[in-house]
N, C-alpha and C. Protein backbone atom coordinates (compact mmCIF):
# COMPACT_ATOMS: atom_id res chain seq x y z
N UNK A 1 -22.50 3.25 17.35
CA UNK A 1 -21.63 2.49 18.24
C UNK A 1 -21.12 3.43 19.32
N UNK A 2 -21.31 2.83 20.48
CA UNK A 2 -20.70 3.84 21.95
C UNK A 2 -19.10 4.20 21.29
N UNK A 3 -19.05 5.26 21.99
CA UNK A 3 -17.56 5.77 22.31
C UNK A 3 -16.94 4.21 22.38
N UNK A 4 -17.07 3.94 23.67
CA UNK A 4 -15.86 2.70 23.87
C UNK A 4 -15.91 1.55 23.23
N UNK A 5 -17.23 1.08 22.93
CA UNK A 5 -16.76 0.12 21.73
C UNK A 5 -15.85 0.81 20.08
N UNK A 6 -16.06 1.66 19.93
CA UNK A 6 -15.09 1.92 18.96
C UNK A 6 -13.59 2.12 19.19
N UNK A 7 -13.81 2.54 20.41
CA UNK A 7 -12.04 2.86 20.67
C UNK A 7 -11.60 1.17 21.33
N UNK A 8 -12.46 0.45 21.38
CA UNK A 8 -11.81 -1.13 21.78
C UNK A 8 -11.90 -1.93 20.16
N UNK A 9 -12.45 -1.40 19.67
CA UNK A 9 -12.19 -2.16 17.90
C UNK A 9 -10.99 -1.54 17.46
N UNK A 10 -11.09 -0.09 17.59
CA UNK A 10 -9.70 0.74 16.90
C UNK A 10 -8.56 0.21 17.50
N UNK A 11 -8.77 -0.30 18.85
CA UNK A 11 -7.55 -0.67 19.49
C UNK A 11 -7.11 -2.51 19.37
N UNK A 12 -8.48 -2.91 18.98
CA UNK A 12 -7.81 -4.41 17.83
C UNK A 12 -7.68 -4.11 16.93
N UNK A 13 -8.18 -3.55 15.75
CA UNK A 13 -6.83 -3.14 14.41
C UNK A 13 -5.99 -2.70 14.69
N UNK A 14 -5.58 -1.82 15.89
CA UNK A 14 -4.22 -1.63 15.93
C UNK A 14 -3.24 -2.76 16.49
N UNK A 15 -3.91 -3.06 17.35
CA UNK A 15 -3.13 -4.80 17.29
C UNK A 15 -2.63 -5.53 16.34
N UNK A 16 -4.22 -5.55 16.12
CA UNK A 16 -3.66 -6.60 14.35
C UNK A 16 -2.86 -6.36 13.44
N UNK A 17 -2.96 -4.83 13.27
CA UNK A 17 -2.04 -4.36 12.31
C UNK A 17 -0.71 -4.47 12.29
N UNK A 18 -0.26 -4.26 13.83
CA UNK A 18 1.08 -4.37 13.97
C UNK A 18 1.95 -5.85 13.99
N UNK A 19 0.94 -6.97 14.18
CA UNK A 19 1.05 -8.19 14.53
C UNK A 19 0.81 -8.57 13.28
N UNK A 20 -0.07 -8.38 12.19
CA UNK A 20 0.02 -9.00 11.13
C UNK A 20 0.91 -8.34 9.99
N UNK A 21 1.56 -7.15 10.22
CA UNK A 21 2.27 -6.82 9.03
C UNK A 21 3.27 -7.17 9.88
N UNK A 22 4.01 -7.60 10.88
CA UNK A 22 5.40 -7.89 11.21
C UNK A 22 5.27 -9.23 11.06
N UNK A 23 4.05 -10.00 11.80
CA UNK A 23 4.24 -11.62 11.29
C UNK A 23 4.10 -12.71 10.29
N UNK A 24 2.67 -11.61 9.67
CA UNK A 24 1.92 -12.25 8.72
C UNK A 24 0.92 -12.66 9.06
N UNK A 25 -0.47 -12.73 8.78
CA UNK A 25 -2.11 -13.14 8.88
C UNK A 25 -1.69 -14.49 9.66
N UNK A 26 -0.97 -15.63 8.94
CA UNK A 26 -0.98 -16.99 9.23
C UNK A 26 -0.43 -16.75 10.43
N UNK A 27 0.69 -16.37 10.65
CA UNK A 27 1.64 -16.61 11.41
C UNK A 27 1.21 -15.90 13.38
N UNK A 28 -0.21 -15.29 12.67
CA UNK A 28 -0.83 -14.72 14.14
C UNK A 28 -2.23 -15.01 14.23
N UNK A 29 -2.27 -15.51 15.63
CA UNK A 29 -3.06 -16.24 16.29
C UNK A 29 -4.23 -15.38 16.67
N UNK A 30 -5.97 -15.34 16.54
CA UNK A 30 -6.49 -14.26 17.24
C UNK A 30 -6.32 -14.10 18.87
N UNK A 31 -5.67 -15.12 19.54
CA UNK A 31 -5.52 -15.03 20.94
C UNK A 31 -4.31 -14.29 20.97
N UNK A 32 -3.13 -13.86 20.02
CA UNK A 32 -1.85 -13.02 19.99
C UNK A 32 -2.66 -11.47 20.26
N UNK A 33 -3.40 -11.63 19.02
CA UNK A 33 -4.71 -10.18 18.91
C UNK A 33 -5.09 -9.47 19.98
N UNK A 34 -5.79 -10.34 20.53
CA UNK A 34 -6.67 -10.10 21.84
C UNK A 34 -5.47 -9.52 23.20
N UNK A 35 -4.40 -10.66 23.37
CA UNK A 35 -3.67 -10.31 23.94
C UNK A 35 -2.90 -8.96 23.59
N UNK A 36 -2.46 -8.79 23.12
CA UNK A 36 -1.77 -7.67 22.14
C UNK A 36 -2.76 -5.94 22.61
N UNK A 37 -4.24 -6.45 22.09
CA UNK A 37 -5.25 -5.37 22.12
C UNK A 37 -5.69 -4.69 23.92
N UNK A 38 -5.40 -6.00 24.62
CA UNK A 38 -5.43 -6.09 25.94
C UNK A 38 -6.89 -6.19 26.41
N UNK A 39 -7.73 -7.27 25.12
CA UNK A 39 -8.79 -7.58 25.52
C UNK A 39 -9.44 -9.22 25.71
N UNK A 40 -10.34 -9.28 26.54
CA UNK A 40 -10.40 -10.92 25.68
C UNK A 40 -10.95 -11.78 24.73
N UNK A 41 -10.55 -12.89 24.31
CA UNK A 41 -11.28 -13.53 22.97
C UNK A 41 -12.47 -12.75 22.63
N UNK A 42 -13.14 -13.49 23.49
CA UNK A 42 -14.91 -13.02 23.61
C UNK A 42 -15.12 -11.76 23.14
N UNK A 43 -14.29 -10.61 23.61
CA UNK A 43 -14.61 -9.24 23.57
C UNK A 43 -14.22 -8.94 21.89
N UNK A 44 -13.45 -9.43 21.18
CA UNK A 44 -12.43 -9.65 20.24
C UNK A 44 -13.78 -10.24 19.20
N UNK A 45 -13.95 -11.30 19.31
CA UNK A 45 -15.59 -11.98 18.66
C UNK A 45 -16.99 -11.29 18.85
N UNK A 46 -16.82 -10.27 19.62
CA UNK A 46 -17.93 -9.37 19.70
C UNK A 46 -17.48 -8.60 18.52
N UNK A 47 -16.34 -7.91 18.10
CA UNK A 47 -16.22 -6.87 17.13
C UNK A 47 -15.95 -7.50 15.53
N UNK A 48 -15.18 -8.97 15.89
CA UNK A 48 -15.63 -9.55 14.43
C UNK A 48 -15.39 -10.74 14.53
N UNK A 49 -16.38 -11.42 13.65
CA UNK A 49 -16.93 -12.71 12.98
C UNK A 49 -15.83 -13.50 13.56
N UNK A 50 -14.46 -13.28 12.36
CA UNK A 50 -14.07 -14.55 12.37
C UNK A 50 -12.58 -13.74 12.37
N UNK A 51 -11.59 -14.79 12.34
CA UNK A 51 -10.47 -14.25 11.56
C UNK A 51 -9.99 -13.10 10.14
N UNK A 52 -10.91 -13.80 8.95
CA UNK A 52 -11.21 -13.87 7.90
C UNK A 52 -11.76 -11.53 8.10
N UNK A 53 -12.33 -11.25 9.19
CA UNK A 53 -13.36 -9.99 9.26
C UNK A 53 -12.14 -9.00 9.56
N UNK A 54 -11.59 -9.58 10.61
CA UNK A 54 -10.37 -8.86 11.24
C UNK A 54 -9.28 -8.61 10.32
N UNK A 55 -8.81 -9.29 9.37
CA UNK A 55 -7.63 -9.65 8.72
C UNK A 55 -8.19 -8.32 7.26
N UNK A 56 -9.79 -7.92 6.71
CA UNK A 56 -10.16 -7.13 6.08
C UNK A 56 -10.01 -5.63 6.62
N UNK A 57 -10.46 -6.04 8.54
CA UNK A 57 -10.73 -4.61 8.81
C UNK A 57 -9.28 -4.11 8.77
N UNK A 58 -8.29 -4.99 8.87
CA UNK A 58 -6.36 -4.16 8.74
C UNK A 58 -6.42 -4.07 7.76
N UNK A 59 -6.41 -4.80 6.94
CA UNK A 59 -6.29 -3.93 5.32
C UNK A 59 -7.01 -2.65 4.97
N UNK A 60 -8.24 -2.88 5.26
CA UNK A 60 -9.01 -1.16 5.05
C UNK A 60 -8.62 -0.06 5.66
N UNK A 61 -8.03 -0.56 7.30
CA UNK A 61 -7.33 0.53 7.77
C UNK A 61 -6.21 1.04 7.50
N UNK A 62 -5.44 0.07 6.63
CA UNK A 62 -3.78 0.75 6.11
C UNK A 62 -4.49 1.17 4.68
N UNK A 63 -5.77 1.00 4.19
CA UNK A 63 -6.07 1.88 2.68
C UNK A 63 -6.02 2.87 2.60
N UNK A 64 -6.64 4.22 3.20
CA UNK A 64 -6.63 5.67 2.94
C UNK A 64 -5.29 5.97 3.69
N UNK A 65 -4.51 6.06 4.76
CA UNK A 65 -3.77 6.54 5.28
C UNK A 65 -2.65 6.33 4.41
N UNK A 66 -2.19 4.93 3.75
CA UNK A 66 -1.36 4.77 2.81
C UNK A 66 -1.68 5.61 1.55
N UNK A 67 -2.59 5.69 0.69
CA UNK A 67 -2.97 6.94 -0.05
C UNK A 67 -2.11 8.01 0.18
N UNK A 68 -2.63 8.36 0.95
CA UNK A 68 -2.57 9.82 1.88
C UNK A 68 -1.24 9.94 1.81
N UNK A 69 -0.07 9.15 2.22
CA UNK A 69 1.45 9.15 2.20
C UNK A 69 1.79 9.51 1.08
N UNK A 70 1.36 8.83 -0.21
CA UNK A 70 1.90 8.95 -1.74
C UNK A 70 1.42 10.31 -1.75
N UNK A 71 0.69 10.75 -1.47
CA UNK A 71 -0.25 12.21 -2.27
C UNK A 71 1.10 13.32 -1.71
N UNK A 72 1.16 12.76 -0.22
CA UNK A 72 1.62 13.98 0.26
C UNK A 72 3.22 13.52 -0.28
N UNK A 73 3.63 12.52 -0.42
CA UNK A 73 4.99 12.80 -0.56
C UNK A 73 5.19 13.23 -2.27
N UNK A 74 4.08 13.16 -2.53
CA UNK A 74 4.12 13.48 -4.38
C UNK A 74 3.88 14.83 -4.38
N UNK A 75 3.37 15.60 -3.81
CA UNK A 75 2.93 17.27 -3.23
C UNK A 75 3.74 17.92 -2.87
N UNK A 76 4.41 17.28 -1.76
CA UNK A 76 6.01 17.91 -1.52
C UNK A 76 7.00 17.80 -2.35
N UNK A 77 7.22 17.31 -3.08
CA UNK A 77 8.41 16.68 -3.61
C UNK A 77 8.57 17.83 -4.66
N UNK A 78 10.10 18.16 -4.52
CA UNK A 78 10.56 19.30 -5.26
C UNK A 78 10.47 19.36 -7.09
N UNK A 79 10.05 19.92 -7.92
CA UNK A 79 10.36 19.82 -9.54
C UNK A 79 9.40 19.62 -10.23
N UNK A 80 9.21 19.14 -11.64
CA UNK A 80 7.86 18.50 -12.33
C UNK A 80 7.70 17.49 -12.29
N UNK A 81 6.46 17.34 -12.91
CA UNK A 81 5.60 15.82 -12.97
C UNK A 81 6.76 14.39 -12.33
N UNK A 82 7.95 14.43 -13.42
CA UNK A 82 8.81 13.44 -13.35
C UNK A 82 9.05 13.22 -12.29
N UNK A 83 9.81 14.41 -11.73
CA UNK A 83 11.09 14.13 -10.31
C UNK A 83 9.84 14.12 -9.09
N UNK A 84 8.32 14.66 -9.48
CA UNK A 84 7.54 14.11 -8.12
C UNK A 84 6.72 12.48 -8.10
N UNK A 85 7.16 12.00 -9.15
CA UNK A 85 6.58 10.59 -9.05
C UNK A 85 7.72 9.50 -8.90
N UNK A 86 9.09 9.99 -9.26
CA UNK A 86 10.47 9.52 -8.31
C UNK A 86 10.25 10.01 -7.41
N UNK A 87 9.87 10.87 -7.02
CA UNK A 87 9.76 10.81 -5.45
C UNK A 87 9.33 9.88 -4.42
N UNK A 88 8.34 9.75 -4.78
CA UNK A 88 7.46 8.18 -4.70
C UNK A 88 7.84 7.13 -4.12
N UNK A 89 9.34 7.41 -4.82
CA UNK A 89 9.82 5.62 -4.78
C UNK A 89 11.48 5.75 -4.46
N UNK A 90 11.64 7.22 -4.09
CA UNK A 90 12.85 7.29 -3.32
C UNK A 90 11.98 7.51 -1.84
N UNK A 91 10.89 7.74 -1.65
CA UNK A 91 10.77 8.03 -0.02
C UNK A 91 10.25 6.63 0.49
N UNK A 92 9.96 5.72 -0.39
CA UNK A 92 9.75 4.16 -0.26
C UNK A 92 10.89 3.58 0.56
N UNK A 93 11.69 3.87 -1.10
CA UNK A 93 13.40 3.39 -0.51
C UNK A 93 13.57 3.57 1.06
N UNK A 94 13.68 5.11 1.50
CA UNK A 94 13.98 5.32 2.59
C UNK A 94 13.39 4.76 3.90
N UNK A 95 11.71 4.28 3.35
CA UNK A 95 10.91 3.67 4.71
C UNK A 95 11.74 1.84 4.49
N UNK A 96 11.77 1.28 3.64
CA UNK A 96 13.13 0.63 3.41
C UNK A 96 13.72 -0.14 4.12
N UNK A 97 14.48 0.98 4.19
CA UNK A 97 15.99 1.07 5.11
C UNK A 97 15.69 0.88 6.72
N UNK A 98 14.35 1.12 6.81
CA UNK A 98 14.12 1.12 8.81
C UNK A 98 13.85 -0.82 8.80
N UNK A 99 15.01 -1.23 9.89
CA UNK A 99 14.79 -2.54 10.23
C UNK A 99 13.54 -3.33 10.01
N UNK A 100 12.46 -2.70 10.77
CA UNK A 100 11.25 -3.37 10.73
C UNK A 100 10.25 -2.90 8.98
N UNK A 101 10.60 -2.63 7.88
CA UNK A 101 9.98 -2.86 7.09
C UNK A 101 10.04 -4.32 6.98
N UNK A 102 8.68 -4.21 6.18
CA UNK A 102 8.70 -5.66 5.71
C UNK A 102 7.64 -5.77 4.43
N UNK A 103 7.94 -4.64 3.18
CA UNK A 103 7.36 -4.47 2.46
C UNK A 103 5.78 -3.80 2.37
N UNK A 104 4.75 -4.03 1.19
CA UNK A 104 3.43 -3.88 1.24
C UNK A 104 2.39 -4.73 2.13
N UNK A 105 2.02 -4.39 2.76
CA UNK A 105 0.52 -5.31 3.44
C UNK A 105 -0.27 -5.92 2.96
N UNK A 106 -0.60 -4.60 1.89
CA UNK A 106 -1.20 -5.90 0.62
C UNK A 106 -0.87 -6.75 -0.12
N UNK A 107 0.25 -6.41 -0.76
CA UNK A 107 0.90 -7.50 -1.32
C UNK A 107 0.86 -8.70 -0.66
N UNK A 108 1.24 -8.95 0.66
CA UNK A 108 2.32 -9.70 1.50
C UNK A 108 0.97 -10.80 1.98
N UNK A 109 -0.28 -9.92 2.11
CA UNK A 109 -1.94 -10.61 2.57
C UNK A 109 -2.08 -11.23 1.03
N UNK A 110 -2.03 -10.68 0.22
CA UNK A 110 -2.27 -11.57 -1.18
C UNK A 110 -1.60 -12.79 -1.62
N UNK A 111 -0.63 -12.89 -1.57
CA UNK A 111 0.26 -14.33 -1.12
C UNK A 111 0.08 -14.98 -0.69
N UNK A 112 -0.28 -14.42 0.92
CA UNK A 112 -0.85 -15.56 1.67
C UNK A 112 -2.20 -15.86 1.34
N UNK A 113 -3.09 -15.49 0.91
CA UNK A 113 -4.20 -16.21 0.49
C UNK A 113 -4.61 -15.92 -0.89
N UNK A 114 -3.37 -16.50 -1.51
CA UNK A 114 -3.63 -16.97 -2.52
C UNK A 114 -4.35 -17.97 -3.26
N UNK A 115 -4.77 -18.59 -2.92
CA UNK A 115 -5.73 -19.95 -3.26
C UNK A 115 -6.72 -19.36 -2.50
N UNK A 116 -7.16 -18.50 -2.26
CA UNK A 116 -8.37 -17.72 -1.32
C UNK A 116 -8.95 -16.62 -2.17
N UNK A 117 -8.87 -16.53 -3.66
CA UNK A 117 -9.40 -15.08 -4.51
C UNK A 117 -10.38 -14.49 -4.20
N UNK A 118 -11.32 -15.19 -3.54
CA UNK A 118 -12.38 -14.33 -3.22
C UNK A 118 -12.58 -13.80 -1.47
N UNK A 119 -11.54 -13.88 -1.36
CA UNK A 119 -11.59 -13.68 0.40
C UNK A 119 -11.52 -11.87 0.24
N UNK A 120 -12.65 -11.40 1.56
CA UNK A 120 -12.60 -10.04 1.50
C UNK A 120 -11.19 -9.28 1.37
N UNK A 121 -9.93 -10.07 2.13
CA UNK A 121 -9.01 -9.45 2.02
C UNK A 121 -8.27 -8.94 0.27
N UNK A 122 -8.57 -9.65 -0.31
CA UNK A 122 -7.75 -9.81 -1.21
C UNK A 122 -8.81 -8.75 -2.31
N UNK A 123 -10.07 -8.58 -2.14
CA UNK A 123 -10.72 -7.45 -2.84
C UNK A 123 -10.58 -6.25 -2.11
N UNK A 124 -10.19 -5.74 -0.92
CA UNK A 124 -9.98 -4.77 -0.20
C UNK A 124 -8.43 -4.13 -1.26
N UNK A 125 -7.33 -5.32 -0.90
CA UNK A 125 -5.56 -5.02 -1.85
C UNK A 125 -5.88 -4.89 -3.12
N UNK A 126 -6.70 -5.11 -3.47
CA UNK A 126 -7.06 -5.04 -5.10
C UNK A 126 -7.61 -3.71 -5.32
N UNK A 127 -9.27 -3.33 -4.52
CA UNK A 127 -9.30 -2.09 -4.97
C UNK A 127 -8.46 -0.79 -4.38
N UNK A 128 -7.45 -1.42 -3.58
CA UNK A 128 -6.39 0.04 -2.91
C UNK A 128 -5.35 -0.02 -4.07
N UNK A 129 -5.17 -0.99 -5.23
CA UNK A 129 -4.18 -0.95 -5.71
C UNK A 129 -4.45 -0.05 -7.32
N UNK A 130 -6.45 -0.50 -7.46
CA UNK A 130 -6.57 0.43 -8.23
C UNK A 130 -7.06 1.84 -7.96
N UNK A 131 -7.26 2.29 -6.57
CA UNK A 131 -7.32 3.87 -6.00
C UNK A 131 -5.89 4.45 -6.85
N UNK A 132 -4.80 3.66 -6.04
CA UNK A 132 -3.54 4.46 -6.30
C UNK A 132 -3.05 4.29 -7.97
N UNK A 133 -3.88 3.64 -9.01
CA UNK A 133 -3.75 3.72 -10.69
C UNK A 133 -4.66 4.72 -10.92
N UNK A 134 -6.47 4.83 -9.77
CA UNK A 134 -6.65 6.13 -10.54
C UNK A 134 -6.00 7.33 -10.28
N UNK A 135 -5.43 7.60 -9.21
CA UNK A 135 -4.99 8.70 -8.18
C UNK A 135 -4.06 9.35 -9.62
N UNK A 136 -2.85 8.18 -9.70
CA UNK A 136 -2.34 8.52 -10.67
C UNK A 136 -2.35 9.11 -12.36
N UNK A 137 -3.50 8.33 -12.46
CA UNK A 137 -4.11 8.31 -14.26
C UNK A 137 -4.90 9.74 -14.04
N UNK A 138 -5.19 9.98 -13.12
CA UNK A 138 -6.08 11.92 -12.77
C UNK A 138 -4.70 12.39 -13.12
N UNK A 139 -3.74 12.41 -12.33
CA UNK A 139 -2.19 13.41 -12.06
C UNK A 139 -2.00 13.43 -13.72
N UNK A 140 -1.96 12.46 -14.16
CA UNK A 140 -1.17 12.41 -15.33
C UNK A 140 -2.42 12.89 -16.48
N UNK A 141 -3.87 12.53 -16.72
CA UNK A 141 -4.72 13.25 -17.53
C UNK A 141 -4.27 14.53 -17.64
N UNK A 142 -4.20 15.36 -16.39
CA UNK A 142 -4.22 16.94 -15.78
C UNK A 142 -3.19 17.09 -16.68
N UNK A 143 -1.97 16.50 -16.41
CA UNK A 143 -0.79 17.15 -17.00
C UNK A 143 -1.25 16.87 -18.44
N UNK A 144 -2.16 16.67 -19.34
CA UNK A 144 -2.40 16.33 -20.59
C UNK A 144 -1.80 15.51 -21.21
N UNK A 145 -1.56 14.39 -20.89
CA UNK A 145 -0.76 12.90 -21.39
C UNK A 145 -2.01 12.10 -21.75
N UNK A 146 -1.71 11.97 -23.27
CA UNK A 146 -2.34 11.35 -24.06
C UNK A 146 -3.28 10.01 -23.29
N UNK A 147 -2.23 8.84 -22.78
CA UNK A 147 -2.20 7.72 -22.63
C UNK A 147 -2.08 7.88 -21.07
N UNK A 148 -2.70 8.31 -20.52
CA UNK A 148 -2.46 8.62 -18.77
C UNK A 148 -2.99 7.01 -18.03
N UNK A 149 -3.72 6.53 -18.90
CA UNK A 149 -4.36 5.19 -18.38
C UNK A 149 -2.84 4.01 -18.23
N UNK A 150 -2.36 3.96 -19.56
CA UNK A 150 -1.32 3.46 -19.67
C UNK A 150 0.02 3.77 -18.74
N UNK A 151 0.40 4.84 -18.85
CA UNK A 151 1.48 5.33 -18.08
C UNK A 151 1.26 4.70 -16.63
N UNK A 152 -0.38 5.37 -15.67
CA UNK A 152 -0.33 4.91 -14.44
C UNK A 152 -0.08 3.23 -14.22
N UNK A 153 -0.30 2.23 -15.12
CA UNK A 153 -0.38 0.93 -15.24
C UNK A 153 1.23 0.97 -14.89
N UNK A 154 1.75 1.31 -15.72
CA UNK A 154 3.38 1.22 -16.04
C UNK A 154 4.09 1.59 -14.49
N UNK A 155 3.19 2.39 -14.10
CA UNK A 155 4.27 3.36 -13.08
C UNK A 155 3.70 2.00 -11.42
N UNK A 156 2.45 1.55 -11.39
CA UNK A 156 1.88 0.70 -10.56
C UNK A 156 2.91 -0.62 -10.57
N UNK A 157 2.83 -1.44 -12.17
CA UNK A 157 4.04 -2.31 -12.10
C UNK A 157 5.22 -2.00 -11.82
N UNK A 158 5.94 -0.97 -11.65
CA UNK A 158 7.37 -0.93 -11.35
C UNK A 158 7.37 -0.88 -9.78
N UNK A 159 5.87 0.07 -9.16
CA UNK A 159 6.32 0.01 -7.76
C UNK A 159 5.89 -1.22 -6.89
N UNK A 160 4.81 -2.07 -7.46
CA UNK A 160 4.79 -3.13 -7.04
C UNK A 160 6.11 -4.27 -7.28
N UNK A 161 6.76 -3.94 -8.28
CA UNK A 161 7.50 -4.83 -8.46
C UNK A 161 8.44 -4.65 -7.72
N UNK A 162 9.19 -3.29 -7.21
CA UNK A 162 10.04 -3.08 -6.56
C UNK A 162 9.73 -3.24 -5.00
N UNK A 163 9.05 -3.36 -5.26
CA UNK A 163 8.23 -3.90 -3.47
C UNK A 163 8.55 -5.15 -3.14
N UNK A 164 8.42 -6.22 -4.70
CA UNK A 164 9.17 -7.77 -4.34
C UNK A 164 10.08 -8.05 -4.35
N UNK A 165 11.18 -6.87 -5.10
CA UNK A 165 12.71 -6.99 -5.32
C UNK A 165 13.25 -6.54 -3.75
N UNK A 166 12.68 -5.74 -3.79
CA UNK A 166 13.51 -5.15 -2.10
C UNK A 166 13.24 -6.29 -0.73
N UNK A 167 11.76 -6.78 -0.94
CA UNK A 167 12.13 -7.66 0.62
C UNK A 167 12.47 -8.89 0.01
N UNK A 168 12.81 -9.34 -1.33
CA UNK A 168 13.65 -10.52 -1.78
C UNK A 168 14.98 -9.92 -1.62
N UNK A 169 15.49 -9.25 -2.02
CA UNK A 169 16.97 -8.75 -1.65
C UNK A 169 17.37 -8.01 -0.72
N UNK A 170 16.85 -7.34 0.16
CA UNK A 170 16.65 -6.53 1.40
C UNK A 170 17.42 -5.30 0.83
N UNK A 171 17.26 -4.93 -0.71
CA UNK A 171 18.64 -3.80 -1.08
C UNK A 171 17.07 -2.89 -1.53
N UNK A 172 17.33 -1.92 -0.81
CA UNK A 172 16.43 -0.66 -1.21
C UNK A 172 16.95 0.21 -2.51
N UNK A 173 18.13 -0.11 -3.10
CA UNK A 173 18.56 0.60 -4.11
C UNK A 173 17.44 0.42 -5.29
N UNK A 174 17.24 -1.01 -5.58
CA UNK A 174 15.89 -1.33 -6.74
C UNK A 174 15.21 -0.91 -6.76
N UNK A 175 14.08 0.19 -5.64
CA UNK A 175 13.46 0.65 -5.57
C UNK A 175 13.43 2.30 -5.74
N UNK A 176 14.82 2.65 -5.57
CA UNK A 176 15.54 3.93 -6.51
C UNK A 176 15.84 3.79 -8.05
N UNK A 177 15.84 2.96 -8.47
CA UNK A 177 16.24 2.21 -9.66
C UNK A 177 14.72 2.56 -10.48
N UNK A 178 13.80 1.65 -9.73
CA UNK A 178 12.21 1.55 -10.33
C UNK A 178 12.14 2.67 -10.54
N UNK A 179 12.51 3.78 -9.22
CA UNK A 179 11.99 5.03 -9.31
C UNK A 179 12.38 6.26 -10.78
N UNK A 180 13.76 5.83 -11.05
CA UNK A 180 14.37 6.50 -11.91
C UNK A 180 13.89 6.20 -13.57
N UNK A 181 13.58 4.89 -13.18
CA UNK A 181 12.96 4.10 -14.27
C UNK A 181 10.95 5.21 -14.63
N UNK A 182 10.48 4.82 -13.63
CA UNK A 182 8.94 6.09 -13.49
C UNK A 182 9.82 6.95 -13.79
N UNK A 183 10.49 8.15 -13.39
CA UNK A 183 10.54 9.55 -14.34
C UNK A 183 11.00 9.17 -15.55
N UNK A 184 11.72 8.25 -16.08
CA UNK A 184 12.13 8.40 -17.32
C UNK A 184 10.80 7.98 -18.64
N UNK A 185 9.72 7.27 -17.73
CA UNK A 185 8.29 6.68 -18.13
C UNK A 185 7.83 8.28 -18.60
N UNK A 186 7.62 8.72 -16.99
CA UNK A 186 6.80 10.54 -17.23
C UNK A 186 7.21 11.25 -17.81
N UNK A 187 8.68 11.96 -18.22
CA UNK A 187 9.28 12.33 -18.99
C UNK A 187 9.10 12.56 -20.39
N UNK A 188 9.06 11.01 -20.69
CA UNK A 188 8.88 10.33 -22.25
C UNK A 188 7.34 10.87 -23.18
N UNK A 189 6.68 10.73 -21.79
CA UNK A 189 5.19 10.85 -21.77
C UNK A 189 4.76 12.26 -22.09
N UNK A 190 5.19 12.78 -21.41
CA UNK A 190 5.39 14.36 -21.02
C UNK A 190 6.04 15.23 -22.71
N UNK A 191 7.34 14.83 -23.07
CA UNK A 191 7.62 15.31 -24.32
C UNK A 191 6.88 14.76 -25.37
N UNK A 192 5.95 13.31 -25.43
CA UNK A 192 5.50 13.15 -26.49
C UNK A 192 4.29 14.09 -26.53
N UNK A 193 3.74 14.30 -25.48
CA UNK A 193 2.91 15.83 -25.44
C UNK A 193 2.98 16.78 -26.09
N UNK A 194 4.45 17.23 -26.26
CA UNK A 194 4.74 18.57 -26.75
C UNK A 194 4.95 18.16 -27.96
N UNK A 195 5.28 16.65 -28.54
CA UNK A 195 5.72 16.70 -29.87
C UNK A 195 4.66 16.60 -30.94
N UNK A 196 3.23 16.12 -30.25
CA UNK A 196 2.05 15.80 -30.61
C UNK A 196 1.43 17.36 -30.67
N UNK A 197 1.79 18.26 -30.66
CA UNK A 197 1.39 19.86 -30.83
C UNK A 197 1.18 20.44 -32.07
């Protein structure tokens, strides 16, 4: 693909992206898109199919870069295993707190096409949701935890869940809460290690 057709696709996912995680898939029009991208329809239907193509290629594009956030904020994060997987979900909290959150992308695309299970979007949020269970179930094997399969499950439901508590209550504290809740998971995990010696 030429130079400029890629940088005029990169520059409709970035449209889309910003237009569908502030409005929602439904709630935006591909003529919002186009406009938005500063291209027209036509040019917009040259790079994909349908709605349905566009609405996959934003999800794939918030997949690795979102990764990439957890790793690094789990890398930085000061202490052991525990206090870097609260980390997690105190630097959540904090993205949060900025006006324009409005939770997960994936999540928020799964909802809406819900009666849609087999729509590309919804296998794109699915396998980013199990990247970030294996990402985790590696971290936690390494550290030699028995049940690392289990734990990452545990630690996935609390942050998804705190993902629905916070833009149902707009209180980012639940999501410090979840978080405190994961170290006390890794912790647990972590000494039954040593007691299993």
């Amino acid at each position: 693909m030429a130079r400029s057709a890629t940088s005029t696709r990169e520059r409709i996912v970035s449209a889309a992206n910003k237009l569908f995680y502030g409005d929602g898939i439904r709630g935006v029009s591909l003529d919002a898109v186009a406009a938005k991208a500063g291209v027209t329809k036509r040019t917009l239907y040259y790079h994909f199919r349908s709605k349905d193509d566009l609405v996959a290629a934003y999800l794939a594009g918030r997949d690795q870069p979102n990764l990439a956030l957890f790793r690094k904020w789990f890398e930085e994060a000061d202490g052991a295993l525990p206090a870097k997987v609260e980390q997690i979900f105190r630097n959540l909290a904090r993205s949060a707190r900025h006006p324009k959150w409005k939770g997960c992308g994936f999540l928020r695309t799964s909802a809406e096409l819900a009666n849609m299970p087999g729509h590309p979007a919804i296998k794109i949020g699915a396998a980013h949701k199990k990247k970030f269970d294996a990402w985790l179930r590696e971290v936690f094997e390494q550290a030699g935890i028995a049940d690392a399969s289990q734990l990452s499950r545990q630690i996935l439901l609390l942050l998804d869940g705190s993902f629905a508590v916070v833009l149902l209550h707009r209180d980012p504290s639940y999501m410090e809460t979840a978080g405190e809740a994961a170290r006390s998971l890794v912790d647990g995990a972590l000494r039954g290690r040593v007691a299993r010696r």
